[in-house]
C-alpha atoms as a PDB file:
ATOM      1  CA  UNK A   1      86.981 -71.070-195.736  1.00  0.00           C
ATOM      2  CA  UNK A   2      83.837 -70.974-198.157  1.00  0.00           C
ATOM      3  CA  UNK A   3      83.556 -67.360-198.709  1.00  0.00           C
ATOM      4  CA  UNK A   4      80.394 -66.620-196.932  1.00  0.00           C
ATOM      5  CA  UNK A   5      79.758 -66.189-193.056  1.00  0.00           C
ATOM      6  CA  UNK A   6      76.174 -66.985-192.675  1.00  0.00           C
ATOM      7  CA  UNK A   7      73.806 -64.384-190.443  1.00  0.00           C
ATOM      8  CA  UNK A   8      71.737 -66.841-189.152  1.00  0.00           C
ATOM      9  CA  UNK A   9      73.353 -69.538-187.941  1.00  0.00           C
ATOM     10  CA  UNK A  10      70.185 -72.023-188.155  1.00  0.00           C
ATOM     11  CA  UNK A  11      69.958 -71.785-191.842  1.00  0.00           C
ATOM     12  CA  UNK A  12      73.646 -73.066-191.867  1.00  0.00           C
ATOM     13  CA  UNK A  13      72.992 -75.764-188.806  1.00  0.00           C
ATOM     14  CA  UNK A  14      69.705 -77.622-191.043  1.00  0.00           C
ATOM     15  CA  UNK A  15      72.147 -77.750-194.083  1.00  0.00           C
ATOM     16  CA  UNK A  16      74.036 -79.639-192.315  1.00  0.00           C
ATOM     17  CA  UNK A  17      71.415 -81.733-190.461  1.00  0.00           C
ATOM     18  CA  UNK A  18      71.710 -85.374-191.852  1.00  0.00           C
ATOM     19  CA  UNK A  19      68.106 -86.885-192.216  1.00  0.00           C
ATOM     20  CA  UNK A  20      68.918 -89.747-189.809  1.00  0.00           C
ATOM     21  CA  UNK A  21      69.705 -87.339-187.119  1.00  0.00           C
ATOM     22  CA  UNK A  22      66.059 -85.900-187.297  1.00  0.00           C
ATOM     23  CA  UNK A  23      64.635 -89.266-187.074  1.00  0.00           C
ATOM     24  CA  UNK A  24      66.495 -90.230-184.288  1.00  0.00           C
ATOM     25  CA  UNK A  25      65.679 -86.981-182.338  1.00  0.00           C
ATOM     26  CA  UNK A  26      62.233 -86.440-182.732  1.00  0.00           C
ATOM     27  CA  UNK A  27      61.968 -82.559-181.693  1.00  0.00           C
ATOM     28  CA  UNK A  28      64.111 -81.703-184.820  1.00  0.00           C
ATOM     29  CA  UNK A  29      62.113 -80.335-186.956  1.00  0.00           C
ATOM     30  CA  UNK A  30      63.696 -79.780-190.285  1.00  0.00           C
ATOM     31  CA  UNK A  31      66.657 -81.673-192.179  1.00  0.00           C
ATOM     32  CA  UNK A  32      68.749 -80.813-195.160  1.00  0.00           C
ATOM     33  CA  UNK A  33      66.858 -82.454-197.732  1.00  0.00           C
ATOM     34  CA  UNK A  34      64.638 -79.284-198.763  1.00  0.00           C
ATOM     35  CA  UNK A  35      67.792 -77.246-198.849  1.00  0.00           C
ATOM     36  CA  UNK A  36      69.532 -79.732-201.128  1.00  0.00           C
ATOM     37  CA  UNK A  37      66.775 -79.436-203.791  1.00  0.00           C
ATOM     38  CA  UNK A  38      67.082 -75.718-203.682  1.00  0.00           C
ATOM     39  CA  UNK A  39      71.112 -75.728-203.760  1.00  0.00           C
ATOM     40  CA  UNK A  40      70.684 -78.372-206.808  1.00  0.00           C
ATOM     41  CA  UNK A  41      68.586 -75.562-208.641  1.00  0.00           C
ATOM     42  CA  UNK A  42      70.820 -72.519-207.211  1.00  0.00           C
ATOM     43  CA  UNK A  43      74.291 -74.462-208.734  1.00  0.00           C
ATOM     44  CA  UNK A  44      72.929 -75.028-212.057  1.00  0.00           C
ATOM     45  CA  UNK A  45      72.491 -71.416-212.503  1.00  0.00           C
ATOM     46  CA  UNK A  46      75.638 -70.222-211.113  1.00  0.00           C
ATOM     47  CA  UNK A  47      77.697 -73.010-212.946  1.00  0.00           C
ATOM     48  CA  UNK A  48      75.692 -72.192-216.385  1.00  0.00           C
ATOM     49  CA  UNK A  49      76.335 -68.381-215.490  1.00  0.00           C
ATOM     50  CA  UNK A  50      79.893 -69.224-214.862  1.00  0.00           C
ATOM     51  CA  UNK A  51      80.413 -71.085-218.309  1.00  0.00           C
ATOM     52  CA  UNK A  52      78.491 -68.414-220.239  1.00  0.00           C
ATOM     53  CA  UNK A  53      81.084 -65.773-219.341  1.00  0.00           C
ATOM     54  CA  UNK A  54      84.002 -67.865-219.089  1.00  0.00           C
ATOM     55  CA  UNK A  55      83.959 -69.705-222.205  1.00  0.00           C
ATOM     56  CA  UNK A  56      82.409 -67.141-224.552  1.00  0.00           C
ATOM     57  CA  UNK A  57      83.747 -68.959-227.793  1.00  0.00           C
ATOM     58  CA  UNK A  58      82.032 -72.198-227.263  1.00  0.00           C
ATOM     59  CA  UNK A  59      78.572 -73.654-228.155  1.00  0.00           C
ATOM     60  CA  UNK A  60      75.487 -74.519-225.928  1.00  0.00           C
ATOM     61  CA  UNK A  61      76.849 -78.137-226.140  1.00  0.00           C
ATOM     62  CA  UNK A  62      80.146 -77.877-224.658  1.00  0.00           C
ATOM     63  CA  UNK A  63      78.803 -75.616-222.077  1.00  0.00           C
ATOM     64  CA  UNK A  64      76.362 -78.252-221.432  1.00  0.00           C
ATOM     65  CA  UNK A  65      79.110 -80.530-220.670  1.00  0.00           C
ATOM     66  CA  UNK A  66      81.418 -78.673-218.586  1.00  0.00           C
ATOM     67  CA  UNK A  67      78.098 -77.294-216.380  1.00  0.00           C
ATOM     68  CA  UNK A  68      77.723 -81.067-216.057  1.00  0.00           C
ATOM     69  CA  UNK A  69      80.896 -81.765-214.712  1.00  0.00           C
ATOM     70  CA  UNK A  70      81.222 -79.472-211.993  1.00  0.00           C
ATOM     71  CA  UNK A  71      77.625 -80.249-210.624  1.00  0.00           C
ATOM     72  CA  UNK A  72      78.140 -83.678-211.199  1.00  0.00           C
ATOM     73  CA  UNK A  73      77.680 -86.211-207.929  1.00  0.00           C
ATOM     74  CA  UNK A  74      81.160 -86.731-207.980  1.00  0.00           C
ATOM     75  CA  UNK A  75      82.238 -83.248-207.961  1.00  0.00           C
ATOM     76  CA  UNK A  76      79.764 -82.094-205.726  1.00  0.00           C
ATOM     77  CA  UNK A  77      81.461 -84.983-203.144  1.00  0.00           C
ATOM     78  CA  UNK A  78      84.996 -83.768-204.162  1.00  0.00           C
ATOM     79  CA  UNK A  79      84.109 -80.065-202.676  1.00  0.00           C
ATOM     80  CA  UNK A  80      82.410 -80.901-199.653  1.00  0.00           C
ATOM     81  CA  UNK A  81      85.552 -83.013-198.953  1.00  0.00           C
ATOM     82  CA  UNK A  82      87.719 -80.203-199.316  1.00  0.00           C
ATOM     83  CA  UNK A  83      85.687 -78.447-196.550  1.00  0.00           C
ATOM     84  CA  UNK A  84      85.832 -81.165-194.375  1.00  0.00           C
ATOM     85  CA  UNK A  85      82.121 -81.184-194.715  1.00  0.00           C
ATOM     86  CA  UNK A  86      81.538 -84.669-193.146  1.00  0.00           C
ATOM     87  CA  UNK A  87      82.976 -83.812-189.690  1.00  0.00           C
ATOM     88  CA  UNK A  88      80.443 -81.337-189.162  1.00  0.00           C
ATOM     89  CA  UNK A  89      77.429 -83.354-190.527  1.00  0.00           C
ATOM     90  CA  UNK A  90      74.619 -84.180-187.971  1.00  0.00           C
ATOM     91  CA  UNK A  91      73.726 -87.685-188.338  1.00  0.00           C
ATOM     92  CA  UNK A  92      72.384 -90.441-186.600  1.00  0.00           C
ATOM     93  CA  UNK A  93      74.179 -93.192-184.931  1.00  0.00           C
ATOM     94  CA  UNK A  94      73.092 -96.099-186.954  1.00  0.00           C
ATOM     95  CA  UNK A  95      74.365 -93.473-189.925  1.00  0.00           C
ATOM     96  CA  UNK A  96      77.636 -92.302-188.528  1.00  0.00           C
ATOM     97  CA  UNK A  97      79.037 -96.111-187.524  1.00  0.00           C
ATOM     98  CA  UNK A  98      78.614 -97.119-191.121  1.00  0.00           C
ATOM     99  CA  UNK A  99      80.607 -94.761-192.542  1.00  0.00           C
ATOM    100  CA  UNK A 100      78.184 -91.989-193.526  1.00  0.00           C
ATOM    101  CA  UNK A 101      80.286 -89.318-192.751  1.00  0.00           C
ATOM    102  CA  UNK A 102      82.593 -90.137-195.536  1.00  0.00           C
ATOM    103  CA  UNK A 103      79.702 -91.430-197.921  1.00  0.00           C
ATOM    104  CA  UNK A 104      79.968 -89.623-201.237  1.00  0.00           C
ATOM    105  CA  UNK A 105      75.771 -89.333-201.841  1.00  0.00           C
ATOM    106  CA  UNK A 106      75.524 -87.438-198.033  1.00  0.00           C
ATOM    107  CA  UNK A 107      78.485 -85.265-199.010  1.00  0.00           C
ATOM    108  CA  UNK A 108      77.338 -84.316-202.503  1.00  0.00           C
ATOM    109  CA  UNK A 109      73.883 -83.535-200.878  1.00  0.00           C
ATOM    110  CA  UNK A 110      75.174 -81.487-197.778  1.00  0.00           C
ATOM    111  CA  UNK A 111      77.483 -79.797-200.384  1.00  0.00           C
ATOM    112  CA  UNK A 112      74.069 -78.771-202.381  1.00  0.00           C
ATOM    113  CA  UNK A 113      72.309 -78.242-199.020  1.00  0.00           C
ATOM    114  CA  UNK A 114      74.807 -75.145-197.992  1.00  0.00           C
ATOM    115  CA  UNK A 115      74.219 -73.951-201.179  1.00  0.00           C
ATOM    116  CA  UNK A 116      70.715 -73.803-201.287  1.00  0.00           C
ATOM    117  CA  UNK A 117      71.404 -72.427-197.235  1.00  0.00           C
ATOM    118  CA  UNK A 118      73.483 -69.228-198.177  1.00  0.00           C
ATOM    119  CA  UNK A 119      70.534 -68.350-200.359  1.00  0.00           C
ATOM    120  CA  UNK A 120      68.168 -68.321-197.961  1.00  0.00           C
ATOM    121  CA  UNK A 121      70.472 -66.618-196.078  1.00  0.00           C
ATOM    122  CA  UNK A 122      71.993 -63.792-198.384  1.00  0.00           C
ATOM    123  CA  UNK A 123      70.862 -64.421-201.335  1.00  0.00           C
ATOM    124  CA  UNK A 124      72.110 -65.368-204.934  1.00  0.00           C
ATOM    125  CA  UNK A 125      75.216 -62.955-204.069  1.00  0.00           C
ATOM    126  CA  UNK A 126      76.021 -65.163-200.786  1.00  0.00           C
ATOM    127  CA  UNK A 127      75.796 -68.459-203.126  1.00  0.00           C
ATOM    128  CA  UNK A 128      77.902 -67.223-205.608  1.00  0.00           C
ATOM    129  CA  UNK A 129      80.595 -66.070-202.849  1.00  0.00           C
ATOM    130  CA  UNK A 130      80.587 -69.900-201.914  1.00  0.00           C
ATOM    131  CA  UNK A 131      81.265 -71.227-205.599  1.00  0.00           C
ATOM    132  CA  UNK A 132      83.463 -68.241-206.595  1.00  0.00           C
ATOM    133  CA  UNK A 133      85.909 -69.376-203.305  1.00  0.00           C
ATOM    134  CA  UNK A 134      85.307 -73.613-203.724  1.00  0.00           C
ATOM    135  CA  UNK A 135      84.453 -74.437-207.651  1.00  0.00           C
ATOM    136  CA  UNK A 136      85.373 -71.512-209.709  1.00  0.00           C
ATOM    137  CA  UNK A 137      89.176 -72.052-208.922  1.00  0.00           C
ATOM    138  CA  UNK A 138      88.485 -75.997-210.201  1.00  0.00           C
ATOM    139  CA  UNK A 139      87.043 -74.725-213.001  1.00  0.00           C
ATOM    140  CA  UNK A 140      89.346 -75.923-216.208  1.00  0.00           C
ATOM    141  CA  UNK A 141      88.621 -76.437-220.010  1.00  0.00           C
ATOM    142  CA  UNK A 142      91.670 -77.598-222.321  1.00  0.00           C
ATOM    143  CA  UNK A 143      91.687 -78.860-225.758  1.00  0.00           C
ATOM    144  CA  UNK A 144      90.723 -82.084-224.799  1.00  0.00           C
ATOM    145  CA  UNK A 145      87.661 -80.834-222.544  1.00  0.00           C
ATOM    146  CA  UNK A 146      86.390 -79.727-225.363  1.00  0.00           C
ATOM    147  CA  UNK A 147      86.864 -82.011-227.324  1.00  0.00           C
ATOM    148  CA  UNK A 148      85.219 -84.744-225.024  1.00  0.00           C
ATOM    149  CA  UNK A 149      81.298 -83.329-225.447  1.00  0.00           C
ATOM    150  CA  UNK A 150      80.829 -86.076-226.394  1.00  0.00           C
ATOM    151  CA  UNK A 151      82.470 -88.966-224.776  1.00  0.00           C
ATOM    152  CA  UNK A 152      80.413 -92.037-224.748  1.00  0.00           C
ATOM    153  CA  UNK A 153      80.693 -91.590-228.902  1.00  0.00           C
ATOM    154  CA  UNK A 154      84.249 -90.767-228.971  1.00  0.00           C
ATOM    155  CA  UNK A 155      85.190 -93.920-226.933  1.00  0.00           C
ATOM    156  CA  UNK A 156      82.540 -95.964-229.163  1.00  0.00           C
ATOM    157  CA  UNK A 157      84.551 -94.459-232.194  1.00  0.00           C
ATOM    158  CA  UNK A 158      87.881 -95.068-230.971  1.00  0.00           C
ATOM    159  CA  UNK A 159      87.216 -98.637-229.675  1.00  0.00           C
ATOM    160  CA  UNK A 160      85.258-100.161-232.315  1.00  0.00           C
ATOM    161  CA  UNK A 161      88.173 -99.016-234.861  1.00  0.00           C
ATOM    162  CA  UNK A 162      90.403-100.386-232.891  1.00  0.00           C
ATOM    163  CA  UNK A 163      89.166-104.091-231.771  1.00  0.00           C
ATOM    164  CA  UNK A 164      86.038-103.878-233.312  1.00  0.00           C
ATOM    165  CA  UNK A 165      84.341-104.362-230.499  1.00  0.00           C
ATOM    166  CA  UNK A 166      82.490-101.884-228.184  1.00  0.00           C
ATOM    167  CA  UNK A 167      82.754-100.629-224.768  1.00  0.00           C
ATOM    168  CA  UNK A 168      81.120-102.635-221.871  1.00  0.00           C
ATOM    169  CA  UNK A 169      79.420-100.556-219.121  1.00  0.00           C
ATOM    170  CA  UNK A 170      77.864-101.765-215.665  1.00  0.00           C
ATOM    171  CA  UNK A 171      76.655-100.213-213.031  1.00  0.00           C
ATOM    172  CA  UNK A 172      78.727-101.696-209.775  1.00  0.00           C
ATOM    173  CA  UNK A 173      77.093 -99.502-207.046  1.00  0.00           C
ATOM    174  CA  UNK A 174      74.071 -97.858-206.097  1.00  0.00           C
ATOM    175  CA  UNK A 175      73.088 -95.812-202.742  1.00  0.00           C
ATOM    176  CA  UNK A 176      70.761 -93.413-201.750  1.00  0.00           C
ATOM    177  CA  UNK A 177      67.103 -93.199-202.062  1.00  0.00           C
ATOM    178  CA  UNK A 178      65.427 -93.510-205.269  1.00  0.00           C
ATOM    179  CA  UNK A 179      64.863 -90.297-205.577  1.00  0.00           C
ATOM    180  CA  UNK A 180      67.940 -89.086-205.364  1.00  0.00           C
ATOM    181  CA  UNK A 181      70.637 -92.488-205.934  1.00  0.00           C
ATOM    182  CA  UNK A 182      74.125 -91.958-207.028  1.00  0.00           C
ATOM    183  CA  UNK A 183      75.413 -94.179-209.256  1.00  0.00           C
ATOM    184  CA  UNK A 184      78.731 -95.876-210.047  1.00  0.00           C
ATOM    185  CA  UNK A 185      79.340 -97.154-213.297  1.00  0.00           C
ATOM    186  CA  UNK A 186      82.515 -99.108-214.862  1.00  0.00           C
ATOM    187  CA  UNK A 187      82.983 -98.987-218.525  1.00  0.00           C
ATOM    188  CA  UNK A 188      85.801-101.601-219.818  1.00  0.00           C
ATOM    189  CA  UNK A 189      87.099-102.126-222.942  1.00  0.00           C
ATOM    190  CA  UNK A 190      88.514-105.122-224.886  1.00  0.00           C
ATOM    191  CA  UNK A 191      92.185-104.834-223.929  1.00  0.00           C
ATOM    192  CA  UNK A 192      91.041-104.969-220.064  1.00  0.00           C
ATOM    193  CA  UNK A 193      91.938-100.979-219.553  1.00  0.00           C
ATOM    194  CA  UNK A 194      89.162-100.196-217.033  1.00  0.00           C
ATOM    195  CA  UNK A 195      87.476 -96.891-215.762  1.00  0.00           C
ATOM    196  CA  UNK A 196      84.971 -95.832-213.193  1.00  0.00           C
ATOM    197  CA  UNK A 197      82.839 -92.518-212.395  1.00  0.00           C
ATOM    198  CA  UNK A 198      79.610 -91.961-209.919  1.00  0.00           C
ATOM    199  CA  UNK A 199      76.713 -89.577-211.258  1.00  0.00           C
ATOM    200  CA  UNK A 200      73.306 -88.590-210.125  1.00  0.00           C
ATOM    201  CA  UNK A 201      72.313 -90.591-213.004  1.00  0.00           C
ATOM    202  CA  UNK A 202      73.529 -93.814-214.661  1.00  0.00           C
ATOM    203  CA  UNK A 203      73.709 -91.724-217.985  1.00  0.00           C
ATOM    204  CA  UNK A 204      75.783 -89.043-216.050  1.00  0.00           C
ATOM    205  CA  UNK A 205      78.403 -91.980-214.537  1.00  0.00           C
ATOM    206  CA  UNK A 206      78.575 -93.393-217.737  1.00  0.00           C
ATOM    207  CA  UNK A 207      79.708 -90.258-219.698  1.00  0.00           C
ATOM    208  CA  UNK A 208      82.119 -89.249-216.727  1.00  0.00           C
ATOM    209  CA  UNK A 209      83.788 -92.924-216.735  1.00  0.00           C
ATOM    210  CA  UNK A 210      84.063 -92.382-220.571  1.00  0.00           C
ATOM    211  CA  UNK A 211      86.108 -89.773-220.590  1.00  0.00           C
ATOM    212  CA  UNK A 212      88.239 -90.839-217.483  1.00  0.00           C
ATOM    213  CA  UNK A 213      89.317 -93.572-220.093  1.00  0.00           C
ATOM    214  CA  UNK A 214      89.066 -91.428-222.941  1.00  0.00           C
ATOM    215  CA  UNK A 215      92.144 -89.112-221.108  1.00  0.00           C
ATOM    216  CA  UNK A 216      94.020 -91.888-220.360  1.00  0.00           C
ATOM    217  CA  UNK A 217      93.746 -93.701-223.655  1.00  0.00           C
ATOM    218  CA  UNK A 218      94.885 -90.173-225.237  1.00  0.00           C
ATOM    219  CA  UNK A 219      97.986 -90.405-222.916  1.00  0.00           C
ATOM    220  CA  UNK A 220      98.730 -93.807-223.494  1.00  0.00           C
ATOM    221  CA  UNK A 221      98.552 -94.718-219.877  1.00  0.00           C
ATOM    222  CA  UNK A 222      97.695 -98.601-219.170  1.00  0.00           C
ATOM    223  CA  UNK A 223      94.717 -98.620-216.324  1.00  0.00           C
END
């Protein structure tokens, strides 16, 4: 299902240890916040290692961007869904009844968390079975990807020419700790087309909502 069959199955049980569950039970000992900042460092690699090869006739910019995308908060929510990550999450009560099972910061983190967990337990080649098997086969760059490396200043362009008037961006959600908050920005333009996008940053949400109304701007599709 992910590629990798961990050897130790308590390196795979704390990746998936929410940190509400270890405050709730007070002889657990470790939660999957460590892991997360290891699987955080671990992805970068292997998605920067991935776009190196893959995309050999592009510059450091592009592969900037598309590295960006696949780690992005959003993305890393949209795997962990796949693999029904959330139903085997350890949480706390007060967590679970208010919907943290399906909330996108807990997934993206769990998501780095197994990462940074098939490290520790097989090292870079066990990580890279996981995102070879989940991300690599999500992996696409078209015309317009590349295009985009930019997309905060090619909506700017193509909106100002237009109506002469910027883009409008707000922020219209925020959760996690400060440390480690996932944002949700909506950027808006004059003729009320509309687009949204969550990042680890508000910088990151803002790009990603650009180009979601970039692409459908391109395609003439009314939001």
């Amino acid at each position: 299902m992910i590629g990798y069959r961990f050897r130790r199955k308590s390196t795979l049980a704390v990746a998936l240890t929410h940190r509400s569950y270890r405050f709730e039970n007070r002889d657990i000992d470790a939660d999957n916040e460590r892991l997360e900042f290891l699987g955080d460092a671990v992805l970068g690699f292997l998605a920067a290692a991935h776009m190196f090869c893959a995309y050999r006739g592009h510059d450091e910019g592009t592969l900037t961007m598309l590295r960006s995308r696949v780690t992005s908060g959003k993305a890393l929510a949209e795997y962990a869904l796949r693999l029904d990550l959330g139903e085997y999450l350890q949480m706390g009560q007060g967590e679970d009844r208010s919907g943290g099972r399906s909330r996108r910061s807990n997934l993206a983190n769990a998501f780095e968390a197994l990462i940074g967990a098939a490290y520790l337990d097989g090292g870079m080649r066990a990580a890279k079975k996981i995102f070879d098997t989940v991300i690599a086969p999500h992996v696409h760059a078209n015309d317009e990807d590349i295009q985009a490396e930019n997309p905060k200043g090619r909506l700017q362009e193509l909106v100002q020419a237009q109506w002469k008037k910027g883009p409008a961006y707000r922020v219209i959600s925020s959760e996690g700790p400060p440390h480690d908050t996932l944002f949700t920005v909506e950027v808006k333009i004059d003729d009320g087309s509309v687009a949204t996008a969550t990042g680890r940053s508000k910088q990151e949400a803002e790009s990603q909502a650009a180009l979601e109304l970039l692409s459908r701007i391109e395609k003439n599709e009314k939001l």
